[in-house]
PDB file of N, CA and C in Angstrom:
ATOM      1  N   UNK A   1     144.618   3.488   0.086  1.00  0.00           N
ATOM      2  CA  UNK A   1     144.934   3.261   1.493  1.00  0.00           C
ATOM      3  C   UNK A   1     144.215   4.267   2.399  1.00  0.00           C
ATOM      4  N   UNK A   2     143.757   5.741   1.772  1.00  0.00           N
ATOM      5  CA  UNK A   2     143.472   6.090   2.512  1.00  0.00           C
ATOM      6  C   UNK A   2     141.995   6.370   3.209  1.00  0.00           C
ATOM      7  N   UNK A   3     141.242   5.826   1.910  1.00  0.00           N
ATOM      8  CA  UNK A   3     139.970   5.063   1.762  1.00  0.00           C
ATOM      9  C   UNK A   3     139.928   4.354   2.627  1.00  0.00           C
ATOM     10  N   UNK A   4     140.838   3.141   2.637  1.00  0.00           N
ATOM     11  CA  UNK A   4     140.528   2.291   3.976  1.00  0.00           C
ATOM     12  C   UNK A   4     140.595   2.666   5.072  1.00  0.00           C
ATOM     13  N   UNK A   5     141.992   3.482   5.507  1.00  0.00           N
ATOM     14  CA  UNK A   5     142.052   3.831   6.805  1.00  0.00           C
ATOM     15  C   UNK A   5     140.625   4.884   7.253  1.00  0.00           C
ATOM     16  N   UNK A   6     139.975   5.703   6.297  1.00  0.00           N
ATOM     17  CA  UNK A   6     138.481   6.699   6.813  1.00  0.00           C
ATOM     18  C   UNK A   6     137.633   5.907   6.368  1.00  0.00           C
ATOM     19  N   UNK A   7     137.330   4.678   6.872  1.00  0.00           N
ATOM     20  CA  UNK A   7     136.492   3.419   6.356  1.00  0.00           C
ATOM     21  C   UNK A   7     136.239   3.371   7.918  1.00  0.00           C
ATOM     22  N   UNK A   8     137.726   2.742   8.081  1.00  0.00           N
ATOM     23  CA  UNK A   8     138.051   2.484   9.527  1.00  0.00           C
ATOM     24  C   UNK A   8     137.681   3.539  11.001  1.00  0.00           C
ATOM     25  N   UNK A   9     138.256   4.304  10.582  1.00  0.00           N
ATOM     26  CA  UNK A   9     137.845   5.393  11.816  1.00  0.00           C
ATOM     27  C   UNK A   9     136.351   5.803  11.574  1.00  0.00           C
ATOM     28  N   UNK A  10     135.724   6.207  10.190  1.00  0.00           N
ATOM     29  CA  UNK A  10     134.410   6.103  10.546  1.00  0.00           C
ATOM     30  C   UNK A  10     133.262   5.075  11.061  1.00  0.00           C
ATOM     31  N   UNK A  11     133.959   2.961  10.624  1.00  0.00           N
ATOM     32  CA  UNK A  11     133.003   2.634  11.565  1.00  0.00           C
ATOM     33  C   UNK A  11     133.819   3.053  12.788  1.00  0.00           C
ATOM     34  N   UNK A  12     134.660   2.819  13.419  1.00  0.00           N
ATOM     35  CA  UNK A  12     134.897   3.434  14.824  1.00  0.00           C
ATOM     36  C   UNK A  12     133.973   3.904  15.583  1.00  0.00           C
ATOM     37  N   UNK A  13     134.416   5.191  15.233  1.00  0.00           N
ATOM     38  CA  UNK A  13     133.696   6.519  15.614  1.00  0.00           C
ATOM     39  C   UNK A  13     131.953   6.176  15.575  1.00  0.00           C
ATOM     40  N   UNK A  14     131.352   5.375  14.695  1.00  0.00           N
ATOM     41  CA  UNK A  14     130.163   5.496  14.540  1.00  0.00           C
ATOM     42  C   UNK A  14     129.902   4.529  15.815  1.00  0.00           C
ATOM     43  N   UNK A  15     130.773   3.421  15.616  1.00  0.00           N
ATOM     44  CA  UNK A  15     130.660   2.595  17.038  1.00  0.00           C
ATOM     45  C   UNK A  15     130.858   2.984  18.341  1.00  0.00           C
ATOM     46  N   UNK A  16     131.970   3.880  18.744  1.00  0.00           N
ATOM     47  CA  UNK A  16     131.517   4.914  20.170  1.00  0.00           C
ATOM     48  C   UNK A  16     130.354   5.358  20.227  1.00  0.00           C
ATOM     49  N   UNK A  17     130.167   6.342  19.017  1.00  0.00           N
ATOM     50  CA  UNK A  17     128.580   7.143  19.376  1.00  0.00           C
ATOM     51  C   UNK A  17     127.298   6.047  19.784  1.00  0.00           C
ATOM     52  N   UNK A  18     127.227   5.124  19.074  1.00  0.00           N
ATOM     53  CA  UNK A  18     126.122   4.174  18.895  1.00  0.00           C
ATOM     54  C   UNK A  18     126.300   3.660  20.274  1.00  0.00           C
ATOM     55  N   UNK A  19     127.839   3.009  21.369  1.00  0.00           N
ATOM     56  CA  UNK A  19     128.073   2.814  22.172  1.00  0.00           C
ATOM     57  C   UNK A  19     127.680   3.666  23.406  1.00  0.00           C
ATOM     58  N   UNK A  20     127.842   5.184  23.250  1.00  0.00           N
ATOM     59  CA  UNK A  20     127.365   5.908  24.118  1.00  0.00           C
ATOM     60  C   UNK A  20     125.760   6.148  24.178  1.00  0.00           C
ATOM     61  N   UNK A  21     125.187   6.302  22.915  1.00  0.00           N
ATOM     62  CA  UNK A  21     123.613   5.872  22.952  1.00  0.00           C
ATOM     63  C   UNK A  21     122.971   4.738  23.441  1.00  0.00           C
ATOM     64  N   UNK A  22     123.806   3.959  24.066  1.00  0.00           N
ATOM     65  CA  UNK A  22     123.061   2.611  24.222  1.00  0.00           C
ATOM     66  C   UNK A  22     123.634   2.763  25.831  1.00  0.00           C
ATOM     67  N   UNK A  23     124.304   3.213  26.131  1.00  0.00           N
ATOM     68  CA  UNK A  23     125.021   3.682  27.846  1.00  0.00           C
ATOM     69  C   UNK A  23     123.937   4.793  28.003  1.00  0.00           C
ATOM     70  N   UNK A  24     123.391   5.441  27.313  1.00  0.00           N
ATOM     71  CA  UNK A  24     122.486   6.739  27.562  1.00  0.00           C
ATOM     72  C   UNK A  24     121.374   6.082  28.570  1.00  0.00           C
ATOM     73  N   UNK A  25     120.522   5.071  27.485  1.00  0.00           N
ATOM     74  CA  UNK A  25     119.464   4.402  27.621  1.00  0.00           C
ATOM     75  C   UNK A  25     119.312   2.940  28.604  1.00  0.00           C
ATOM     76  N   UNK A  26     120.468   2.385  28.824  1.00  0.00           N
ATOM     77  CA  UNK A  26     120.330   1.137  29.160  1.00  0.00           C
ATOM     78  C   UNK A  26     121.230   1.749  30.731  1.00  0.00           C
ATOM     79  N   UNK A  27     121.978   2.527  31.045  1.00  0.00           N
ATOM     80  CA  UNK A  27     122.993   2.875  32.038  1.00  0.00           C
ATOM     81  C   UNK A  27     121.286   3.295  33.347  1.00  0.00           C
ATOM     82  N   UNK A  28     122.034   2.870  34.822  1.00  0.00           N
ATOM     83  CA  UNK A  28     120.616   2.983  35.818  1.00  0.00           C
ATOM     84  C   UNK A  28     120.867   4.540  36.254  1.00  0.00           C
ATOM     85  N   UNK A  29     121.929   5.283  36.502  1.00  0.00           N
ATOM     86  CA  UNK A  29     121.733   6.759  36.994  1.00  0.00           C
ATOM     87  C   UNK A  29     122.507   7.543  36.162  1.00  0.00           C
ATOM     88  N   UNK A  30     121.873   8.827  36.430  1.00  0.00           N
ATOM     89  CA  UNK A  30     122.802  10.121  36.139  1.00  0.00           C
ATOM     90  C   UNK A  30     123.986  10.001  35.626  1.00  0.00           C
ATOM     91  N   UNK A  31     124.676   9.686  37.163  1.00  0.00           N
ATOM     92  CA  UNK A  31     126.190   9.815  36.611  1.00  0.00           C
ATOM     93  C   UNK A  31     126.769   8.932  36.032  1.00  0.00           C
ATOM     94  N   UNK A  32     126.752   7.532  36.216  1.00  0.00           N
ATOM     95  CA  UNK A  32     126.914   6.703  35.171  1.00  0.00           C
ATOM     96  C   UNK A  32     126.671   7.044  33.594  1.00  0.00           C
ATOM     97  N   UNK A  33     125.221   7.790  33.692  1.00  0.00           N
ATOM     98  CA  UNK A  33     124.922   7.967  32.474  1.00  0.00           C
ATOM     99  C   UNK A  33     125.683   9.527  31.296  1.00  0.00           C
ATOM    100  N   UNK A  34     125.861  10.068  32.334  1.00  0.00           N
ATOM    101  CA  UNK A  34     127.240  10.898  32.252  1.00  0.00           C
ATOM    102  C   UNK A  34     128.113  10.754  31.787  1.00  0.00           C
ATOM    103  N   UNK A  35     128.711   9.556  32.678  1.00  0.00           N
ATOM    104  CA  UNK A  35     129.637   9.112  31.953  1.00  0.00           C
ATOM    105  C   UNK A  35     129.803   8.669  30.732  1.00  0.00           C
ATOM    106  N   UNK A  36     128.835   7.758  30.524  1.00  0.00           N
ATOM    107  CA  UNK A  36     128.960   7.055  28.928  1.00  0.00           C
ATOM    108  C   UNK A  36     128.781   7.998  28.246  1.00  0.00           C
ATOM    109  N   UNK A  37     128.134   9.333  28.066  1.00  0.00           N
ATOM    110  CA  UNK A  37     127.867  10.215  27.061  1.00  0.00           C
ATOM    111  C   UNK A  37     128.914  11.153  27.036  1.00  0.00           C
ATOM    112  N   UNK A  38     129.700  11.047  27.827  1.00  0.00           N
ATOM    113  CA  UNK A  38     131.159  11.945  27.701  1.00  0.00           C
ATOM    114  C   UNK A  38     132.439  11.219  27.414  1.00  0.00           C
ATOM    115  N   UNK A  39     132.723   9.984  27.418  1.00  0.00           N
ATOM    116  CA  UNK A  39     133.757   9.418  27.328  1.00  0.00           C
ATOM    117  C   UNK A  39     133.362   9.129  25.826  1.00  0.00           C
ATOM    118  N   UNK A  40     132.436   8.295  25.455  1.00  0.00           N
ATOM    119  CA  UNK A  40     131.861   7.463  24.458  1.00  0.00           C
ATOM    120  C   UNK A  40     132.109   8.680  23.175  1.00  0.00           C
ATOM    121  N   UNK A  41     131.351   9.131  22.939  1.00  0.00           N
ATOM    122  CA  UNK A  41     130.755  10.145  22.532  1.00  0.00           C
ATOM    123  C   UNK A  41     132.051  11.145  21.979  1.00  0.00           C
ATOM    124  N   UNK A  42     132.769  11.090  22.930  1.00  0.00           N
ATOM    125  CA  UNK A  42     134.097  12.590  22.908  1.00  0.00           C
ATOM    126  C   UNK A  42     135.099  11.470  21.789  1.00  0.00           C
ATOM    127  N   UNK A  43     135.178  10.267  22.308  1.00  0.00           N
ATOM    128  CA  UNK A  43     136.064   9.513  21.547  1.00  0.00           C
ATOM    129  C   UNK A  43     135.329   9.116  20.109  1.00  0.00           C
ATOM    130  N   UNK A  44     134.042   8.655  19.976  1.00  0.00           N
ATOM    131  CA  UNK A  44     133.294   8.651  18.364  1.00  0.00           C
ATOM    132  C   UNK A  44     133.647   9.650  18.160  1.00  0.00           C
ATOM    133  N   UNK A  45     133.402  10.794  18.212  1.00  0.00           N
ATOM    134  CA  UNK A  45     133.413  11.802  17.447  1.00  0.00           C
ATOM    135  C   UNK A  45     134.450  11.961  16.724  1.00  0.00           C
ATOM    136  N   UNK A  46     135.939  11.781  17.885  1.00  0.00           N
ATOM    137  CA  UNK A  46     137.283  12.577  17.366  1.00  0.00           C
ATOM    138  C   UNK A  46     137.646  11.403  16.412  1.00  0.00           C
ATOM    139  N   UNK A  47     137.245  10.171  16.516  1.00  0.00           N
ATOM    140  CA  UNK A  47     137.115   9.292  15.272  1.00  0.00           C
ATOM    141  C   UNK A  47     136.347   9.908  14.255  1.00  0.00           C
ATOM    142  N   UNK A  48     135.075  10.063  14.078  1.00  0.00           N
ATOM    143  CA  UNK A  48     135.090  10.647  12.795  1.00  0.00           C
ATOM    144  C   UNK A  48     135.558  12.193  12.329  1.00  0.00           C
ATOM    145  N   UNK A  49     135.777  13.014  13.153  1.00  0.00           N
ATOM    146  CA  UNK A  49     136.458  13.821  12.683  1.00  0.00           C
ATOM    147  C   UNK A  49     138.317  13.807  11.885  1.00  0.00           C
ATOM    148  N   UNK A  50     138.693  12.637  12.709  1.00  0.00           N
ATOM    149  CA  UNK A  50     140.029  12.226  11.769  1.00  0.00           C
ATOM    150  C   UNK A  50     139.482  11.179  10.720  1.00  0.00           C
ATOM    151  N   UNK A  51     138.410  10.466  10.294  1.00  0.00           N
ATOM    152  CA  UNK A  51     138.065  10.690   8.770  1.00  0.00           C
ATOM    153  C   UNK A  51     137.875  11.132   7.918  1.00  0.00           C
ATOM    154  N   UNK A  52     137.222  12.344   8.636  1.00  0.00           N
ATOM    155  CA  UNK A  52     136.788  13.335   7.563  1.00  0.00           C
ATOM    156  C   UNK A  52     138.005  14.060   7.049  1.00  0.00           C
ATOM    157  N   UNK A  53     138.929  14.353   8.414  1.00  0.00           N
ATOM    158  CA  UNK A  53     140.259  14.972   7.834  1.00  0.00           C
ATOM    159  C   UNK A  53     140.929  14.344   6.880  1.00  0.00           C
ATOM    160  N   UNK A  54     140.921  13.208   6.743  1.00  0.00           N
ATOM    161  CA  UNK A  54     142.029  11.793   5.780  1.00  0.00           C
ATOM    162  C   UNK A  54     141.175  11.942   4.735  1.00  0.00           C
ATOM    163  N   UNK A  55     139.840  12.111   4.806  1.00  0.00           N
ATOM    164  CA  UNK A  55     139.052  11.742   3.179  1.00  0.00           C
ATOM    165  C   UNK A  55     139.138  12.765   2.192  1.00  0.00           C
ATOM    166  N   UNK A  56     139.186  14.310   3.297  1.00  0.00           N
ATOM    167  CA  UNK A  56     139.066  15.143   2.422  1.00  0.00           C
ATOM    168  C   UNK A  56     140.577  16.053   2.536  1.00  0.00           C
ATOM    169  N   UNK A  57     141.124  15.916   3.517  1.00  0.00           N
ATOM    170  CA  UNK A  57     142.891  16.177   3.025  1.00  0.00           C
ATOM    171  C   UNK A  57     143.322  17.245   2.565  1.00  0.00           C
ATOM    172  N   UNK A  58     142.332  18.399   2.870  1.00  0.00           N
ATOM    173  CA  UNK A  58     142.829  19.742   2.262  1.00  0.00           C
ATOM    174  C   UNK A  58     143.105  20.560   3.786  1.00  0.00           C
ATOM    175  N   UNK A  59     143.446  21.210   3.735  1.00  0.00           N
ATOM    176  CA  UNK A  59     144.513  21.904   5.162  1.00  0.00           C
ATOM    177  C   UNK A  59     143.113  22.784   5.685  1.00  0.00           C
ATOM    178  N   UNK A  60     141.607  23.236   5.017  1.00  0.00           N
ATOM    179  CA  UNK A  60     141.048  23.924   5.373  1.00  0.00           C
ATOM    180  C   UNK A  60     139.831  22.856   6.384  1.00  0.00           C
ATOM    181  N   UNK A  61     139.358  21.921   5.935  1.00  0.00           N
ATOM    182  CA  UNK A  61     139.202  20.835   6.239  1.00  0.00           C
ATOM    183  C   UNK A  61     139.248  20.251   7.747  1.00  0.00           C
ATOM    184  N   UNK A  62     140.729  19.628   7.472  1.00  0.00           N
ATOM    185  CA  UNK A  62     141.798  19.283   8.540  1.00  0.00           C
ATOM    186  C   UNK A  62     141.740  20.477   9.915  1.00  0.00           C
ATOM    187  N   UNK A  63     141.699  21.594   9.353  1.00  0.00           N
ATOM    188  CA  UNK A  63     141.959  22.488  10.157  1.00  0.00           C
ATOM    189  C   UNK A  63     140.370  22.761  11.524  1.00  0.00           C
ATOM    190  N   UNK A  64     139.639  21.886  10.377  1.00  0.00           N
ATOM    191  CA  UNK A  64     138.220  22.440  11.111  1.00  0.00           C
ATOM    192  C   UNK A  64     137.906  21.187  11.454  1.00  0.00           C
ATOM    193  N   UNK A  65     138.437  19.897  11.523  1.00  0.00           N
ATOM    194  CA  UNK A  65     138.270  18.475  12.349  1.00  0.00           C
ATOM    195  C   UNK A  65     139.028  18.580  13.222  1.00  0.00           C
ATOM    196  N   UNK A  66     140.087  19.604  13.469  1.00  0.00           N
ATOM    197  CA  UNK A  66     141.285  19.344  14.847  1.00  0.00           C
ATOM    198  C   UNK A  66     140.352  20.183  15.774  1.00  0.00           C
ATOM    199  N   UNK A  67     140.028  21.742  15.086  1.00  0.00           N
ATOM    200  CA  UNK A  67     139.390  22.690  15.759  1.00  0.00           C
ATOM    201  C   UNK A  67     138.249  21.921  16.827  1.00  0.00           C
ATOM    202  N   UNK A  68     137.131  21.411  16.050  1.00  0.00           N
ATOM    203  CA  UNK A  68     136.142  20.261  16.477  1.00  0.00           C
ATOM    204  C   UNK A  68     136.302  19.423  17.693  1.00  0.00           C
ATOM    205  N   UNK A  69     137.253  18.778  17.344  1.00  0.00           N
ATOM    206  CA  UNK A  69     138.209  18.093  18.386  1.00  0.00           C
ATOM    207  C   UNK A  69     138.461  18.323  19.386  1.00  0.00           C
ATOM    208  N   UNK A  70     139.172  19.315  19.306  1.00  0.00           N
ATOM    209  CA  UNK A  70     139.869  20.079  20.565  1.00  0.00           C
ATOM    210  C   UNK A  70     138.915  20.784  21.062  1.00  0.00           C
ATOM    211  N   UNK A  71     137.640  21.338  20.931  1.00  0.00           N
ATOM    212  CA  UNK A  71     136.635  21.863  21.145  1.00  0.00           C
ATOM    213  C   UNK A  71     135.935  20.870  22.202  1.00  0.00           C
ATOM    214  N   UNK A  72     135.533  19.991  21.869  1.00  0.00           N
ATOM    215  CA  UNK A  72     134.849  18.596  22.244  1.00  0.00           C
ATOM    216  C   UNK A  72     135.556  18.298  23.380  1.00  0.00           C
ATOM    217  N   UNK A  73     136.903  18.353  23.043  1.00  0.00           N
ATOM    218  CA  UNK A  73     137.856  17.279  24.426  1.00  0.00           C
ATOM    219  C   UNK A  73     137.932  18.536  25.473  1.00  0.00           C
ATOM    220  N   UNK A  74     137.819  19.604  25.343  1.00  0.00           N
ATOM    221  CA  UNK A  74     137.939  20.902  26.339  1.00  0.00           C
ATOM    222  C   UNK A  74     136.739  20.948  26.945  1.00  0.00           C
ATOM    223  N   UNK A  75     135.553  20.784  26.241  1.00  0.00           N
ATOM    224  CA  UNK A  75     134.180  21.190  27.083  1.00  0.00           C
ATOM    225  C   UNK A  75     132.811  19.856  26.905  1.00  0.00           C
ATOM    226  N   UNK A  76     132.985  19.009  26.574  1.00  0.00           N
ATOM    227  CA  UNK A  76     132.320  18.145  27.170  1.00  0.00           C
ATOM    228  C   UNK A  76     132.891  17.322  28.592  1.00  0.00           C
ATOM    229  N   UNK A  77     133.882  16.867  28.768  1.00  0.00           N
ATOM    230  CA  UNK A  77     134.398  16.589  30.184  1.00  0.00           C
ATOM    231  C   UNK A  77     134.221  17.552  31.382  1.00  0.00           C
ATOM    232  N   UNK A  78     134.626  18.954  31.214  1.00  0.00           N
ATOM    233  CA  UNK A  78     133.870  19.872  31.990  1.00  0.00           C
ATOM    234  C   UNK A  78     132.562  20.532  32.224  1.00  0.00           C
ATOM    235  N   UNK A  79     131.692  19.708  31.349  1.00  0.00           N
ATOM    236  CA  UNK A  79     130.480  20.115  30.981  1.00  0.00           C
ATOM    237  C   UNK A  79     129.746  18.921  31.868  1.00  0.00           C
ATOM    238  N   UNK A  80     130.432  17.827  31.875  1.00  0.00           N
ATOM    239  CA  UNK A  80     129.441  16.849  32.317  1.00  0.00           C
ATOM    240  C   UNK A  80     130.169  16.307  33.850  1.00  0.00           C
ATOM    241  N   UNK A  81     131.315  17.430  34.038  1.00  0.00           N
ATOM    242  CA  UNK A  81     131.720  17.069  35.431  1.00  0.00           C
ATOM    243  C   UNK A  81     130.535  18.252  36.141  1.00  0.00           C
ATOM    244  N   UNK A  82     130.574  19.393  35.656  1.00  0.00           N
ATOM    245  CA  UNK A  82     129.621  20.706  36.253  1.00  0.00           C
ATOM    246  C   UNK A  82     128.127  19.958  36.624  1.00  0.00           C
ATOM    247  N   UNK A  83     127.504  19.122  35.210  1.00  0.00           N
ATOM    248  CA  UNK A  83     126.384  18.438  35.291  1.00  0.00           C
ATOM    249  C   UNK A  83     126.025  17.752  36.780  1.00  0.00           C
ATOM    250  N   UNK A  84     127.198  16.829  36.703  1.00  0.00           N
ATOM    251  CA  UNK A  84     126.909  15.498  37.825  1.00  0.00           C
ATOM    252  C   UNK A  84     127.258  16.166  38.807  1.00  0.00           C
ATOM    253  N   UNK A  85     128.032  17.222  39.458  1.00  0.00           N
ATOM    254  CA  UNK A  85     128.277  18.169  40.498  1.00  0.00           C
ATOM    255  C   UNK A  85     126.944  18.877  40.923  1.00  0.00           C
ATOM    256  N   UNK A  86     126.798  19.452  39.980  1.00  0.00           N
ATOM    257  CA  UNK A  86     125.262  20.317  40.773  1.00  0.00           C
ATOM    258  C   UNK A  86     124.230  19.113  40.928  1.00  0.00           C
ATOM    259  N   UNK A  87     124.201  17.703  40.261  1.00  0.00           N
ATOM    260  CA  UNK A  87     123.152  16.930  40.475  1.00  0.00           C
ATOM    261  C   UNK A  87     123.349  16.653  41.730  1.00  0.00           C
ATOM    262  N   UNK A  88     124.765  16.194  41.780  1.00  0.00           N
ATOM    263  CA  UNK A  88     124.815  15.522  43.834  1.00  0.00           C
ATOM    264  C   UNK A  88     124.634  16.729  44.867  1.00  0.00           C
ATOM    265  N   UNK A  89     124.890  18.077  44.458  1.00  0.00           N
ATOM    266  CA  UNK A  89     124.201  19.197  45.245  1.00  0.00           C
ATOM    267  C   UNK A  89     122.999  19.185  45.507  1.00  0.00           C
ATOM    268  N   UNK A  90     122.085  18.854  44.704  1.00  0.00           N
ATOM    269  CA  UNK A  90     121.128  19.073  44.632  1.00  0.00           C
ATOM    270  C   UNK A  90     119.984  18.081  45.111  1.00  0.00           C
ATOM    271  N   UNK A  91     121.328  16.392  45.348  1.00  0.00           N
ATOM    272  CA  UNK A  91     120.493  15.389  45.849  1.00  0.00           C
ATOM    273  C   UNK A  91     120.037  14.558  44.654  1.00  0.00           C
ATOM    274  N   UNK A  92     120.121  14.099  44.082  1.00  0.00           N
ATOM    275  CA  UNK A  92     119.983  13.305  43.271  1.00  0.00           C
ATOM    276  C   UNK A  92     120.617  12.057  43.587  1.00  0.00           C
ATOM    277  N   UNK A  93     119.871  10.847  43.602  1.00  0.00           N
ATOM    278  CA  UNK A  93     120.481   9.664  44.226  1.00  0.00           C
ATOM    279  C   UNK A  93     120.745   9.153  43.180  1.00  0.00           C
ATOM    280  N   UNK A  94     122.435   8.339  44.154  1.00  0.00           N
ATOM    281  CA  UNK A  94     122.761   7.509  43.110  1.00  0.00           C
ATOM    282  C   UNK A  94     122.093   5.850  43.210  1.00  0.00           C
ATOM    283  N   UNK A  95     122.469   4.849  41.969  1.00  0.00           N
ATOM    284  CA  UNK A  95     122.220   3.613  41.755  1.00  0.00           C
ATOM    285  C   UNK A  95     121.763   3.271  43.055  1.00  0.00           C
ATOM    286  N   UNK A  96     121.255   2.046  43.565  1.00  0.00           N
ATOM    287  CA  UNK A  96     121.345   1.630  44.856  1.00  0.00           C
ATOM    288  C   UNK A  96     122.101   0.627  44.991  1.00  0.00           C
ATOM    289  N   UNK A  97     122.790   0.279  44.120  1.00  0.00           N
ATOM    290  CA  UNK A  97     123.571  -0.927  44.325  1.00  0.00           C
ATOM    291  C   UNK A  97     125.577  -0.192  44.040  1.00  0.00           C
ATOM    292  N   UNK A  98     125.220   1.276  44.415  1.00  0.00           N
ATOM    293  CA  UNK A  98     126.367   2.195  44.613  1.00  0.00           C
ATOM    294  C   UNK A  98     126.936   1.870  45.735  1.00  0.00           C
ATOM    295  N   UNK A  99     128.479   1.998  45.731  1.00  0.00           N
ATOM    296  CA  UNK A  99     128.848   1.204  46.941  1.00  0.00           C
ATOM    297  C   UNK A  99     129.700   2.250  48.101  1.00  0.00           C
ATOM    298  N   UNK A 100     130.587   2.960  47.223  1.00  0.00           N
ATOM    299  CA  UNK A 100     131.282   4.468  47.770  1.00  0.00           C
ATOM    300  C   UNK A 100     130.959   5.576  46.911  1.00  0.00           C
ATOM    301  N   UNK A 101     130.690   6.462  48.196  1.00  0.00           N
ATOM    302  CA  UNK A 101     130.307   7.965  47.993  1.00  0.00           C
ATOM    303  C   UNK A 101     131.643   8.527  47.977  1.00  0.00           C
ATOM    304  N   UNK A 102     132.546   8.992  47.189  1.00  0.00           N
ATOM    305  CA  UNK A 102     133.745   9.871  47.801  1.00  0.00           C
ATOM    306  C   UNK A 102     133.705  11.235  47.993  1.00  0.00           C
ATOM    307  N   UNK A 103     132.007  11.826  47.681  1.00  0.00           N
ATOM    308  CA  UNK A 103     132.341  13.171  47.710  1.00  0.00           C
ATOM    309  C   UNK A 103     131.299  13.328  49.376  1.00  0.00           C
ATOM    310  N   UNK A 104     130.710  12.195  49.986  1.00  0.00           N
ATOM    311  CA  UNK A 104     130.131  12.508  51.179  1.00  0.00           C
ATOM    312  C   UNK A 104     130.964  13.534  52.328  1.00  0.00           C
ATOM    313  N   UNK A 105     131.776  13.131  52.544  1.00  0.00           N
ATOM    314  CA  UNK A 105     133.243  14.041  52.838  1.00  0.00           C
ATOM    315  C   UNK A 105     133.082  15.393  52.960  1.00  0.00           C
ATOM    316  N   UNK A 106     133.430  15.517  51.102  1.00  0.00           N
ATOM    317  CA  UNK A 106     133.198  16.916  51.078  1.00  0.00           C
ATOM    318  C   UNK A 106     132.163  18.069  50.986  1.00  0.00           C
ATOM    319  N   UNK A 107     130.952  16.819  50.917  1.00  0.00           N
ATOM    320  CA  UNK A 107     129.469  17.849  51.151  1.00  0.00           C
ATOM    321  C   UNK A 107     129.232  18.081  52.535  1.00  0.00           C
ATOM    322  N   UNK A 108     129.829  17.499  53.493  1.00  0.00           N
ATOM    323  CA  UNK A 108     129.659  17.751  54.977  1.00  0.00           C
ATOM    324  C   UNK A 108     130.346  18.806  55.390  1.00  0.00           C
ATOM    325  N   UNK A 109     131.630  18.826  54.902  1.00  0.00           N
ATOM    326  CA  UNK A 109     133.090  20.057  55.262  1.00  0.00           C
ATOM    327  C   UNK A 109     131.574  21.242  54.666  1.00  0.00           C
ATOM    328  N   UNK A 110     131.256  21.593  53.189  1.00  0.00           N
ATOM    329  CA  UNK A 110     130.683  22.356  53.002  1.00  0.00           C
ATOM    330  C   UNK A 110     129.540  22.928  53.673  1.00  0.00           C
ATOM    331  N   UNK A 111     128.534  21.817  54.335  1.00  0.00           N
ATOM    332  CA  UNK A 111     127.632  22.264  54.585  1.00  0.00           C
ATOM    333  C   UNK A 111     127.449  22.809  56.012  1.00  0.00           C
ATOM    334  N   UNK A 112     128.328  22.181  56.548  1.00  0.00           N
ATOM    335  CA  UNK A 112     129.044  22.600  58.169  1.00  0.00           C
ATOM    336  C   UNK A 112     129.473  24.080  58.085  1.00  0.00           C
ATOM    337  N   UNK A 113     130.327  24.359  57.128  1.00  0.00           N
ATOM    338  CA  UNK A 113     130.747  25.839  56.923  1.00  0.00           C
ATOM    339  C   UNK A 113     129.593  26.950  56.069  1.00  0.00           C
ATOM    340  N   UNK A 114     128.743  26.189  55.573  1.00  0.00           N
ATOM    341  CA  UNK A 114     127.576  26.762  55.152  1.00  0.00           C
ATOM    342  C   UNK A 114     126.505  27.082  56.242  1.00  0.00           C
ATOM    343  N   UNK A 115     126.287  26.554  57.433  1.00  0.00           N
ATOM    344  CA  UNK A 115     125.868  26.613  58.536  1.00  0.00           C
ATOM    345  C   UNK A 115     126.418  27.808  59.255  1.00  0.00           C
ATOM    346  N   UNK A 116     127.838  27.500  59.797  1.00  0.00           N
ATOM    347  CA  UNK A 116     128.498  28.371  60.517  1.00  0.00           C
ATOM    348  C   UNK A 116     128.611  30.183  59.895  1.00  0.00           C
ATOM    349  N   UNK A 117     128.705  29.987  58.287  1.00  0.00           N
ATOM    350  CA  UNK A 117     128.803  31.379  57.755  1.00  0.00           C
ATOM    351  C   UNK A 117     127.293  31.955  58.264  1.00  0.00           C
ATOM    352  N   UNK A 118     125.630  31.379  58.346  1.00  0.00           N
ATOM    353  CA  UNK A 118     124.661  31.850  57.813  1.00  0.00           C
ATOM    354  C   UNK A 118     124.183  32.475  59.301  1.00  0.00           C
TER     355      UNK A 118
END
């Protein structure tokens, strides 16, 4: 049974990653493309890391697929929010068929007070 079930989570997992590689390449901007490589990607992984934990079932193991895990889910989401943040600082356009900006807002508050400080 437990063969099957790390059968299972590894195609999974192999199917996010393969899913986020194909959002890498086929996705039209940045942040879109961001996205797929952080959602996709964070979820394959923690799929195959709970195979590897089930296949091999020893507490030292286990201990270093949660570690992994929890590693992954802490700093790729903040890694690729920092990414797409300094990109729209920096001007990087989005899609053109983008429809709302929600951070236009707050690059104006900034740059208004970036003005007034200089």
């Amino acid at each position: 049974m437990t063969e099957i079930l790390a059968a299972l989570l590894l195609f999974t997992g192999s199917c996010f990653t393969l899913l986020a590689a194909f959002g890498i390449v086929r996705l039209p901007d940045l942040f879109t493309r961001l996205h797929a490589a952080t959602k996709a990607s964070t979820l394959g992984v923690g799929c195959l890391m709970a195979a590897v934990a089930i296949h091999f079932g020893s507490l030292e193991t286990t201990t270093r697929a949660v570690a992994t895990t929890i590693f992954l889910l802490l700093t790729a989401p903040v890694g690729a929010h920092l990414l797409a943040r300094a990109a729209y600082w920096m001007g990087v356009k989005f899609w053109e068929k983008t429809e709302i900006d929600e951070m236009r807002s707050h690059w104006e508050v900034y740059s208004k007070q970036a003005r007034e400080d200089s």
